[in-house]
C-alpha atoms as a PDB file:
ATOM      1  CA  UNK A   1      76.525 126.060  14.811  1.00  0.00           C
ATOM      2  CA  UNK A   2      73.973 128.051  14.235  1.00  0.00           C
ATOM      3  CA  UNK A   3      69.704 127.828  13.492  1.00  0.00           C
ATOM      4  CA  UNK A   4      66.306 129.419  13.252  1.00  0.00           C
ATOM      5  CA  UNK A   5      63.284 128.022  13.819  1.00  0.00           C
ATOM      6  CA  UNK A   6      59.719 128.179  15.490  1.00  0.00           C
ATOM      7  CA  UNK A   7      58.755 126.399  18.616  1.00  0.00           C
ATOM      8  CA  UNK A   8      55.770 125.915  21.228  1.00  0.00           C
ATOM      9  CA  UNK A   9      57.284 126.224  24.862  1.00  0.00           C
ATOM     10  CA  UNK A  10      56.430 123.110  26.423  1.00  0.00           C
ATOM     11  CA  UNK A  11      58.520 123.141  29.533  1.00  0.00           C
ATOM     12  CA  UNK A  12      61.412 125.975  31.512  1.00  0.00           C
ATOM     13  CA  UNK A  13      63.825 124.449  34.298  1.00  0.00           C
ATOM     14  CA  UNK A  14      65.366 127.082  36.256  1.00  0.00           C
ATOM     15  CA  UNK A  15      69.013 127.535  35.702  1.00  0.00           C
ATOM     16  CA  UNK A  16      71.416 129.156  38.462  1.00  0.00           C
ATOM     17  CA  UNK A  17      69.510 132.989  39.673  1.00  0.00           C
ATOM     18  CA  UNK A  18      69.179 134.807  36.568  1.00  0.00           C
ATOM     19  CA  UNK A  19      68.694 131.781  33.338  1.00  0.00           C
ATOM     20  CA  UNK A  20      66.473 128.709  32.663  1.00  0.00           C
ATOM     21  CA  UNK A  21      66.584 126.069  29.992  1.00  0.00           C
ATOM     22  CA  UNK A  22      63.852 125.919  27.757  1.00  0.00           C
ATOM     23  CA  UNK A  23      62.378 122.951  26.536  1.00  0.00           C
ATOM     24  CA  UNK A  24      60.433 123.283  22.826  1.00  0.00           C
ATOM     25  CA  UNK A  25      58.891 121.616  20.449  1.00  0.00           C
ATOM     26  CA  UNK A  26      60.268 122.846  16.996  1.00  0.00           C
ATOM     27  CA  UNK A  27      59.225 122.766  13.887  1.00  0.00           C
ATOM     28  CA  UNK A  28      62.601 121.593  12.161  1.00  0.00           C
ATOM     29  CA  UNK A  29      64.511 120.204  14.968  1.00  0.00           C
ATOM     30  CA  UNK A  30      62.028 118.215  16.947  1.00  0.00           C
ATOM     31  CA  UNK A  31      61.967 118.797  21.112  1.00  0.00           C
ATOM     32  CA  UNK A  32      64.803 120.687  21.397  1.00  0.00           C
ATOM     33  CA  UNK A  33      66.260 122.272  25.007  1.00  0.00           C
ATOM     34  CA  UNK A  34      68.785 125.219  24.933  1.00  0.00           C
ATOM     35  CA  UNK A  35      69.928 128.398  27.595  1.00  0.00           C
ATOM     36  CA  UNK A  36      67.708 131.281  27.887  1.00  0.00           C
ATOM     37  CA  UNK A  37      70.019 133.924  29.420  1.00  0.00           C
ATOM     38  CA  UNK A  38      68.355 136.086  31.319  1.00  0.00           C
ATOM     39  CA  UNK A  39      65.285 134.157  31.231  1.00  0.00           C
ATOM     40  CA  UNK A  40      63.739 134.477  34.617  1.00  0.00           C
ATOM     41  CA  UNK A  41      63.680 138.286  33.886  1.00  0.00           C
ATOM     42  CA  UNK A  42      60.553 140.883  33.694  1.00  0.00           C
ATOM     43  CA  UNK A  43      60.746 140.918  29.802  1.00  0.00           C
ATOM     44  CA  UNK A  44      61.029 137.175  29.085  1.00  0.00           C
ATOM     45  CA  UNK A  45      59.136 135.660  31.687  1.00  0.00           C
ATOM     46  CA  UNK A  46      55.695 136.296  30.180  1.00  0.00           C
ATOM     47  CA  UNK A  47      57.222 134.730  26.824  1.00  0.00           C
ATOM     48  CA  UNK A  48      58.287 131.589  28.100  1.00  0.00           C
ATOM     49  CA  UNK A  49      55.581 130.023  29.621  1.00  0.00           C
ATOM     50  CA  UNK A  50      54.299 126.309  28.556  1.00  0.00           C
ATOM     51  CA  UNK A  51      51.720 127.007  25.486  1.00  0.00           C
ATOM     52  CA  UNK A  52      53.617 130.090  23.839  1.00  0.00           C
ATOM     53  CA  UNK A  53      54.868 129.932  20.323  1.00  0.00           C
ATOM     54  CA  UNK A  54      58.488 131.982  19.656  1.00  0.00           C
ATOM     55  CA  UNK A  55      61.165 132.203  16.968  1.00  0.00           C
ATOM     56  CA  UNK A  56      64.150 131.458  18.134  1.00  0.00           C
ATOM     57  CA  UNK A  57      67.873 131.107  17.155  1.00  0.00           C
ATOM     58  CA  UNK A  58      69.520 128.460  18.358  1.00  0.00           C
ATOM     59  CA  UNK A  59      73.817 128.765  18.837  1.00  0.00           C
ATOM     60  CA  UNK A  60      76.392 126.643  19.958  1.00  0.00           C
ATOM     61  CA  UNK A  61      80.005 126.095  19.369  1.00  0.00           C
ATOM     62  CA  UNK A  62      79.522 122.182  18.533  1.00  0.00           C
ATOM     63  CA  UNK A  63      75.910 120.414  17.703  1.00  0.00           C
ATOM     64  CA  UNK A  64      76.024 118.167  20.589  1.00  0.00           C
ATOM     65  CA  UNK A  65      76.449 120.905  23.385  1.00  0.00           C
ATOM     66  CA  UNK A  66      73.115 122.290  25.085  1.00  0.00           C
ATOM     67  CA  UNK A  67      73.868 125.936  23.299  1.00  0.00           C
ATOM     68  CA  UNK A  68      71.755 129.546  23.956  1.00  0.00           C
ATOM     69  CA  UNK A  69      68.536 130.406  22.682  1.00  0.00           C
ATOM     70  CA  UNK A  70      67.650 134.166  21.317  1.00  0.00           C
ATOM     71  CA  UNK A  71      63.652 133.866  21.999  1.00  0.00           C
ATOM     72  CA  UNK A  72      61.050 136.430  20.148  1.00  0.00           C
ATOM     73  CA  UNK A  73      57.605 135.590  21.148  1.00  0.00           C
ATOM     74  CA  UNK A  74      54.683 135.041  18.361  1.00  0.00           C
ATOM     75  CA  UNK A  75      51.479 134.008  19.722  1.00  0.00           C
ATOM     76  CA  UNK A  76      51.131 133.967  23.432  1.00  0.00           C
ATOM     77  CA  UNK A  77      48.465 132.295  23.908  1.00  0.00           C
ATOM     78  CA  UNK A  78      48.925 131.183  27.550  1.00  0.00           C
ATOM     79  CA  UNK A  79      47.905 134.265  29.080  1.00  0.00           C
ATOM     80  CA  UNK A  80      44.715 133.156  27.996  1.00  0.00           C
ATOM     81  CA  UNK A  81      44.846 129.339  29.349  1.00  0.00           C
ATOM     82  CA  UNK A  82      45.922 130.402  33.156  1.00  0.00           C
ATOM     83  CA  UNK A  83      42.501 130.971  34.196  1.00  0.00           C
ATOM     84  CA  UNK A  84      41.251 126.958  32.803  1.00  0.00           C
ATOM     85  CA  UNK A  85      42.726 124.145  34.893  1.00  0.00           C
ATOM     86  CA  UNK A  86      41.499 121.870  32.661  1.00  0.00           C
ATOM     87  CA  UNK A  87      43.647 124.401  30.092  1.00  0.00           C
ATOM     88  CA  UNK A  88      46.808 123.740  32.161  1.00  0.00           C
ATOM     89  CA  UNK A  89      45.599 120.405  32.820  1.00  0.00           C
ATOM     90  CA  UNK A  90      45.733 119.646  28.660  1.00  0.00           C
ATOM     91  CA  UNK A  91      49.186 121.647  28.621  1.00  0.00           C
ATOM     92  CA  UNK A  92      50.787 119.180  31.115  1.00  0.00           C
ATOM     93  CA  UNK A  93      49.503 116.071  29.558  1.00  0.00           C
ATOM     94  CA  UNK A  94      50.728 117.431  26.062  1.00  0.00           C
ATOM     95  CA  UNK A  95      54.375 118.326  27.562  1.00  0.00           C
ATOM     96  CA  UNK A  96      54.475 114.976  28.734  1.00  0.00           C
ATOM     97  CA  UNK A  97      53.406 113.409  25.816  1.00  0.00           C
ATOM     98  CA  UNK A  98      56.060 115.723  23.621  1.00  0.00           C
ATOM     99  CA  UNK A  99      58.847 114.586  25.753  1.00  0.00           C
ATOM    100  CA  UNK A 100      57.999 110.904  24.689  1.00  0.00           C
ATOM    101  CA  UNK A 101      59.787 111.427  21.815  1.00  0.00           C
ATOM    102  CA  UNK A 102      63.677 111.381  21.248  1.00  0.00           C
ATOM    103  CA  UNK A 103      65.609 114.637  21.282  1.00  0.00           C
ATOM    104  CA  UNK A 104      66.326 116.592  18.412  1.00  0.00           C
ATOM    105  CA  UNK A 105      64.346 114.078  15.948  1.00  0.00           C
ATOM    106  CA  UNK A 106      61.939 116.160  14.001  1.00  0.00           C
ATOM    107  CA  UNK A 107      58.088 115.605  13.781  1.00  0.00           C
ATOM    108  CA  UNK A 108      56.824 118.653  11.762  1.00  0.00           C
ATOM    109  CA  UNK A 109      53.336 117.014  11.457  1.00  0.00           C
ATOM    110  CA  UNK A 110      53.111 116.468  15.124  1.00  0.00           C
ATOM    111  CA  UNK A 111      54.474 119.958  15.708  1.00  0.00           C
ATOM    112  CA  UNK A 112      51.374 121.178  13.612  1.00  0.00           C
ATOM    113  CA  UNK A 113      49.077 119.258  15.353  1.00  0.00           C
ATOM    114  CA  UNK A 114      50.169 120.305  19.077  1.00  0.00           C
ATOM    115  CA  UNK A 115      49.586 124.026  18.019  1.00  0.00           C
ATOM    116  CA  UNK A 116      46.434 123.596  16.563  1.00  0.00           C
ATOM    117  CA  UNK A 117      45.402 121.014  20.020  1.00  0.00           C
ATOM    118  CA  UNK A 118      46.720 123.797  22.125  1.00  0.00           C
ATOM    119  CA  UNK A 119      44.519 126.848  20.561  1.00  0.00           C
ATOM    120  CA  UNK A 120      41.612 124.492  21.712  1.00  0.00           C
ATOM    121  CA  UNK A 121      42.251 124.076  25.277  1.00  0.00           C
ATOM    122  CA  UNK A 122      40.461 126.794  26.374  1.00  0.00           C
ATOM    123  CA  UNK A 123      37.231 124.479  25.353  1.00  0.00           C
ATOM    124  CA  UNK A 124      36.823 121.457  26.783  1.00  0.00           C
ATOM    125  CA  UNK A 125      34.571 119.947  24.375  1.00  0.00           C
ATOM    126  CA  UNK A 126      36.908 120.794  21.685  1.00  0.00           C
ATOM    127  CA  UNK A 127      40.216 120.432  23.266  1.00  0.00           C
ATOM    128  CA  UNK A 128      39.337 116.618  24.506  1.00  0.00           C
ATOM    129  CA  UNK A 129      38.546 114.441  20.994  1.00  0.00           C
ATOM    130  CA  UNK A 130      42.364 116.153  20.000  1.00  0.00           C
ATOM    131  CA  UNK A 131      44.288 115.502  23.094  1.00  0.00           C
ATOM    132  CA  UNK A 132      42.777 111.742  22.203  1.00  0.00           C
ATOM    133  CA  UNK A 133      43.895 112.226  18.390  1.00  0.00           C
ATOM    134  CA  UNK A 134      47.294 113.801  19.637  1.00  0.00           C
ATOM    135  CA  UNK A 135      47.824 110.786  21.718  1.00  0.00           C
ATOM    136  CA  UNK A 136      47.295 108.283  18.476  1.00  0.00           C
ATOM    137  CA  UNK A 137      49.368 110.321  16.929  1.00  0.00           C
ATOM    138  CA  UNK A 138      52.429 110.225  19.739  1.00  0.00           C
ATOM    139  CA  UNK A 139      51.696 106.333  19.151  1.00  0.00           C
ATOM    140  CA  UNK A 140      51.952 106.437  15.359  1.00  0.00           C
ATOM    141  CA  UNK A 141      55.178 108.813  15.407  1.00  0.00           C
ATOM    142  CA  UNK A 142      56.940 106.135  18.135  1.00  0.00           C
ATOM    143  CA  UNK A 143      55.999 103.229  16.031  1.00  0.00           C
ATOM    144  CA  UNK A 144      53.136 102.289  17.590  1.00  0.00           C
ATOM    145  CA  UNK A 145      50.306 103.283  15.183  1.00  0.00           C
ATOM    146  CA  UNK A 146      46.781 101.868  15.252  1.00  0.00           C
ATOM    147  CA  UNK A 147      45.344 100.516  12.293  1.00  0.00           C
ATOM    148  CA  UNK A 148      41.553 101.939  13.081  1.00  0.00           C
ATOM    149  CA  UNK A 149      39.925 102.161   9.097  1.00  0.00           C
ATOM    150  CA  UNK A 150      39.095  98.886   8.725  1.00  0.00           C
ATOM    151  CA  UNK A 151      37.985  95.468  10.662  1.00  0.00           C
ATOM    152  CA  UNK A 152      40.965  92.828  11.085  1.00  0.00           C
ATOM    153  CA  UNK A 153      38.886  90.140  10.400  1.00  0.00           C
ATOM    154  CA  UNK A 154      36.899  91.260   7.405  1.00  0.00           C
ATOM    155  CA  UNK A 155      38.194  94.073   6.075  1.00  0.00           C
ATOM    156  CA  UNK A 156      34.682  96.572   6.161  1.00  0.00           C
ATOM    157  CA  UNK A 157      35.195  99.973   7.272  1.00  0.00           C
ATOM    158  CA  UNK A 158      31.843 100.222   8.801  1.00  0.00           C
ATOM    159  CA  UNK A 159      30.406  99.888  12.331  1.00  0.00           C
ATOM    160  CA  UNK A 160      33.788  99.056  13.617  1.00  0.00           C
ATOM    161  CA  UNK A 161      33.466  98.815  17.239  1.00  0.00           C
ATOM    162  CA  UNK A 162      36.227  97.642  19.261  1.00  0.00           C
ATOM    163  CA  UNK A 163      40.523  97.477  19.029  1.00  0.00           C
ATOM    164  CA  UNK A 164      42.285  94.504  19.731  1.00  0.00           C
ATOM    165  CA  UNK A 165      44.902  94.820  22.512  1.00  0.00           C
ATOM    166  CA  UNK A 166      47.066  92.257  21.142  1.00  0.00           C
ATOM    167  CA  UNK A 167      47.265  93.841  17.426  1.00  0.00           C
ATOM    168  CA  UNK A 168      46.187  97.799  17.760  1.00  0.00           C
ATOM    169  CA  UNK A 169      43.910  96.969  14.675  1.00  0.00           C
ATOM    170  CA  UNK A 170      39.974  97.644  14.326  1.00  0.00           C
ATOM    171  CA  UNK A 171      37.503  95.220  14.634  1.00  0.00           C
ATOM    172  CA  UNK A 172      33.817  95.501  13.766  1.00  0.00           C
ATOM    173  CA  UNK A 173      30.305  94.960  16.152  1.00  0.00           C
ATOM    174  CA  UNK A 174      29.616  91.839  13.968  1.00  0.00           C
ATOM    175  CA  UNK A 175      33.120  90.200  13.625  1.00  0.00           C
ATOM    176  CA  UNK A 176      33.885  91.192  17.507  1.00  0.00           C
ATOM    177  CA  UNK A 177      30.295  90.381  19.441  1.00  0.00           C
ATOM    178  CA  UNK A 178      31.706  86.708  20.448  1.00  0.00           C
ATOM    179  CA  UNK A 179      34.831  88.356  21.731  1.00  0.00           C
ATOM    180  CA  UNK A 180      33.662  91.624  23.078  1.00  0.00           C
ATOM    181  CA  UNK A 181      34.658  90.904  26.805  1.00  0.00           C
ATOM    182  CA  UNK A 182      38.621  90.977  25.620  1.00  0.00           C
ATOM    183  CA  UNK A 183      38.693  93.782  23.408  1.00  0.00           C
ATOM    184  CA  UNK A 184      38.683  97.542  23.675  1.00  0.00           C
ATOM    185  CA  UNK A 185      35.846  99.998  23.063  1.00  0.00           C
ATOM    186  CA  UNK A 186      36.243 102.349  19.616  1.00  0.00           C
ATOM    187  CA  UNK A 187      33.762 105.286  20.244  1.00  0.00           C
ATOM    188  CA  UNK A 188      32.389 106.011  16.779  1.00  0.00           C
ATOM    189  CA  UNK A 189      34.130 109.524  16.730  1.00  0.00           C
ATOM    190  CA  UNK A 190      37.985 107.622  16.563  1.00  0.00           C
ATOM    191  CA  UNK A 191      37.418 105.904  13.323  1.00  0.00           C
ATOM    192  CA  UNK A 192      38.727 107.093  10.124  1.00  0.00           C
ATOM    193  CA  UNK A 193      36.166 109.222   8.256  1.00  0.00           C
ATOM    194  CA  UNK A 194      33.897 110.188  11.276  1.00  0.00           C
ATOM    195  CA  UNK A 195      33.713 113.483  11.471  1.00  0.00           C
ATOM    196  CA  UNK A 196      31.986 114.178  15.366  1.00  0.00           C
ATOM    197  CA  UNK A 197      33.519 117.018  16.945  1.00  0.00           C
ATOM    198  CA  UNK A 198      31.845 116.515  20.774  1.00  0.00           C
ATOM    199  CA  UNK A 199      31.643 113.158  21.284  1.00  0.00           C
ATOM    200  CA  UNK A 200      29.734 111.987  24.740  1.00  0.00           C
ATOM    201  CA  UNK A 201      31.458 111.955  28.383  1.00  0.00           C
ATOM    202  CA  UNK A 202      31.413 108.456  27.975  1.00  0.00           C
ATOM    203  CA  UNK A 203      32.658 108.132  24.653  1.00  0.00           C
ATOM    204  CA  UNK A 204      35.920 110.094  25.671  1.00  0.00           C
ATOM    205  CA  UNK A 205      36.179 108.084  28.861  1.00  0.00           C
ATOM    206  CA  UNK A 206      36.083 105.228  26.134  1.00  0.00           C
ATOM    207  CA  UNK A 207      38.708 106.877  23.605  1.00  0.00           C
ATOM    208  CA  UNK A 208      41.399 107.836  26.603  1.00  0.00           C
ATOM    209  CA  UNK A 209      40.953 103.910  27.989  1.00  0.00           C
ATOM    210  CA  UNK A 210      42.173 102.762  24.738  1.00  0.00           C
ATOM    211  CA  UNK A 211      44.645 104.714  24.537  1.00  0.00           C
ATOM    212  CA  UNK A 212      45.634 104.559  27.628  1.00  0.00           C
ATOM    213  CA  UNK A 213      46.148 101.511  27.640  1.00  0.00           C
ATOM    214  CA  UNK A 214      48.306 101.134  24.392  1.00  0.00           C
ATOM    215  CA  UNK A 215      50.266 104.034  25.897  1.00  0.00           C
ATOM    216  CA  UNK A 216      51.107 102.173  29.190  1.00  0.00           C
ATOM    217  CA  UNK A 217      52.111  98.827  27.352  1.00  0.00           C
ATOM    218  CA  UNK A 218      54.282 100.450  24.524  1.00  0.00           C
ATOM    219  CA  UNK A 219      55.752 103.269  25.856  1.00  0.00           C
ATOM    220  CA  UNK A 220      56.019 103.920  29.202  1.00  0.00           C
ATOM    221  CA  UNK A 221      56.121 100.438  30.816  1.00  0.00           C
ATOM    222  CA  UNK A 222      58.778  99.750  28.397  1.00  0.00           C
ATOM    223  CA  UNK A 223      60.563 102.886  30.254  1.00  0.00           C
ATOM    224  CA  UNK A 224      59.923 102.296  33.403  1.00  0.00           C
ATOM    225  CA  UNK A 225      57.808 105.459  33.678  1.00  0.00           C
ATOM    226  CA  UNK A 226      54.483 105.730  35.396  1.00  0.00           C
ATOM    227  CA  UNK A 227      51.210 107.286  33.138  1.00  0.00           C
ATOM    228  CA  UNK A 228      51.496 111.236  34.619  1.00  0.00           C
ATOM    229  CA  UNK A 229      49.280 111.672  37.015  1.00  0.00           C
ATOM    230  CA  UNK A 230      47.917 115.125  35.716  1.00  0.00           C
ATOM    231  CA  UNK A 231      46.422 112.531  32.590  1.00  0.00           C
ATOM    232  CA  UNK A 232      44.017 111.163  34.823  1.00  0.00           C
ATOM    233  CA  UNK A 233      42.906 115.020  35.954  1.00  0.00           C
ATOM    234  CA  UNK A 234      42.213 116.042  32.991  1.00  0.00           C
ATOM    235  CA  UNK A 235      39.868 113.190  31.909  1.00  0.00           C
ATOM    236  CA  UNK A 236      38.137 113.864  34.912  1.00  0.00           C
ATOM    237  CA  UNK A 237      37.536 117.382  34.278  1.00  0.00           C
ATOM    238  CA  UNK A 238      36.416 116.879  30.454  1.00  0.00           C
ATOM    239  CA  UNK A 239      34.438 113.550  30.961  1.00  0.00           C
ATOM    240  CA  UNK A 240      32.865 115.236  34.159  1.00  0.00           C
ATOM    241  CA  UNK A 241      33.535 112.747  36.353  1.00  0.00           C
ATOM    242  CA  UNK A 242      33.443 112.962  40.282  1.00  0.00           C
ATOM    243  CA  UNK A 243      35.251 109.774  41.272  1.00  0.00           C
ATOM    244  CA  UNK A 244      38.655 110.665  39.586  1.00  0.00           C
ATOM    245  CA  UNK A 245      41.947 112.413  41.861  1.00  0.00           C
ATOM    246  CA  UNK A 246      42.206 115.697  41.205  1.00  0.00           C
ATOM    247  CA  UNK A 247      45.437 117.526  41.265  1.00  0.00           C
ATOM    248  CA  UNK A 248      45.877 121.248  41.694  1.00  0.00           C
ATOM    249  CA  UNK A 249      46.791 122.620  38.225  1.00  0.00           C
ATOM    250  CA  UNK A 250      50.326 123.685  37.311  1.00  0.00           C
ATOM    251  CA  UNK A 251      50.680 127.930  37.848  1.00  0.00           C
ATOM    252  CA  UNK A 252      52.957 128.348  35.133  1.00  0.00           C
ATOM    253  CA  UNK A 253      55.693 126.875  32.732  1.00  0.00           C
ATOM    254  CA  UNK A 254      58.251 128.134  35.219  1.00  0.00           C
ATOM    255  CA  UNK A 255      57.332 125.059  37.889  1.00  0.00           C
ATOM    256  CA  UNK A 256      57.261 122.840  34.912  1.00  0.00           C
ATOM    257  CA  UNK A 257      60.763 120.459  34.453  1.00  0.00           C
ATOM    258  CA  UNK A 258      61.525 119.009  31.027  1.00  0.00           C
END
């Protein structure tokens, strides 16, 4: 068996002195681990860290085995992220999000979209309103979309203001003001056709609550998994709050374990 394909390094687990197994998102073949012989040396180290695009070629004798990568890097970008923790903040809350999804099951949309999150992270304001969209779109990829353009109770697509836990679908200022103490916030910058780039501290604090909390019901309570810790860091950082638990940032892919 035999592929080629381009991937974002999301995660490296060190295998016996001199190898690791590297964990990518693909374009074609979804999140996808293989062998990286030789991948803890000099040459290779510097490519495979969380953030990194490559080509690779994928080989293995039958489809179901682990198999080797052959790893060329592309774009790496993470060089330029080490010196953010709220970078390597974003790049552990994305490799935890990517590993939501099922093995080998493509998403080349998704696979788009992390590249194009992770180009941002260097900026807060920019990297925060699509770590939020990322996370809707985890949801929507798992089967767990929200329906945000248009109010469940009367069907206009403006002012919608809050999301109803029970259904995921918008509901509008009007239609919701009797009911506001049960549902969630929608900051203005989440619904379909706005186009606001830096939304307010508060705003984001807003947009990660709701999904958040979608996030923890659907996915990883379902599991048995705890939200990652590192989520709550970075929300801190880019909201600029003081009252949230900060952990030290992640050095490098190489501590990271898919």
């Amino acid at each position: 068996m035999e592929w080629r394909d381009e991937g974002i390094v999301i995660g490296v687990r060190r295998h016996g002195e001199a190898s690791v197994v590297l964990e990518l998102m693909t374009h074609a073949h979804g999140r996808h681990l293989g062998l990286v012989r030789g991948g803890r040396s000099s040459r290779l180290q510097p490519v495979l860290q969380a953030g990194n695009s490559v080509e690779v070629v994928w080989r293995a004798r039958l489809d179901e085995h682990l198999g080797n990568y052959a790893v060329e890097g592309t774009n790496l970008r993470a060089a330029k992220l080490l010196d953010s923790p709220v970078a390597l903040y974003g790049l552990s809350v994305l490799g935890s999000l990517s590993r939501l999804l099922p093995e080998r099951d493509p998403h080349p949309a998704l696979y788009e979209t992390l590249g194009i999150v992770i180009e941002t992270l260097h900026d807060a304001e920019l990297a925060a309103p699509l770590v939020v969209r990322f996370e809707l779109a985890i949801l929507s990829e798992l089967g767990f979309g929200l329906d945000l353009s248009a109010c469940a109770a009367t069907g206009v697509r403006e002012d919608l203001a809050y999301v109803s836990p029970r259904t995921g679908r918008a509901v509008s200022a009007a239609a919701g003001e009797a009911w506001q103490d049960r549902l969630l916030t929608l900051p203005a910058f989440m619904s379909e056709g706005q186009g606001q780039l830096m939304p307010a501290p508060a705003d984001l604090a807003a947009a990660f609550a709701l999904t958040g909390y979608f996030l923890s019901r659907n996915v990883f309570e379902p599991r048995g998994l705890a939200m990652p810790e590192v989520r709550a860091a970075f929300i801190a950082a880019v909201t600029r709050g003081s009252g949230g638990k900060v952990l030290p940032a992640p050095t490098s892919a190489q501590e990271e374990t898919p």
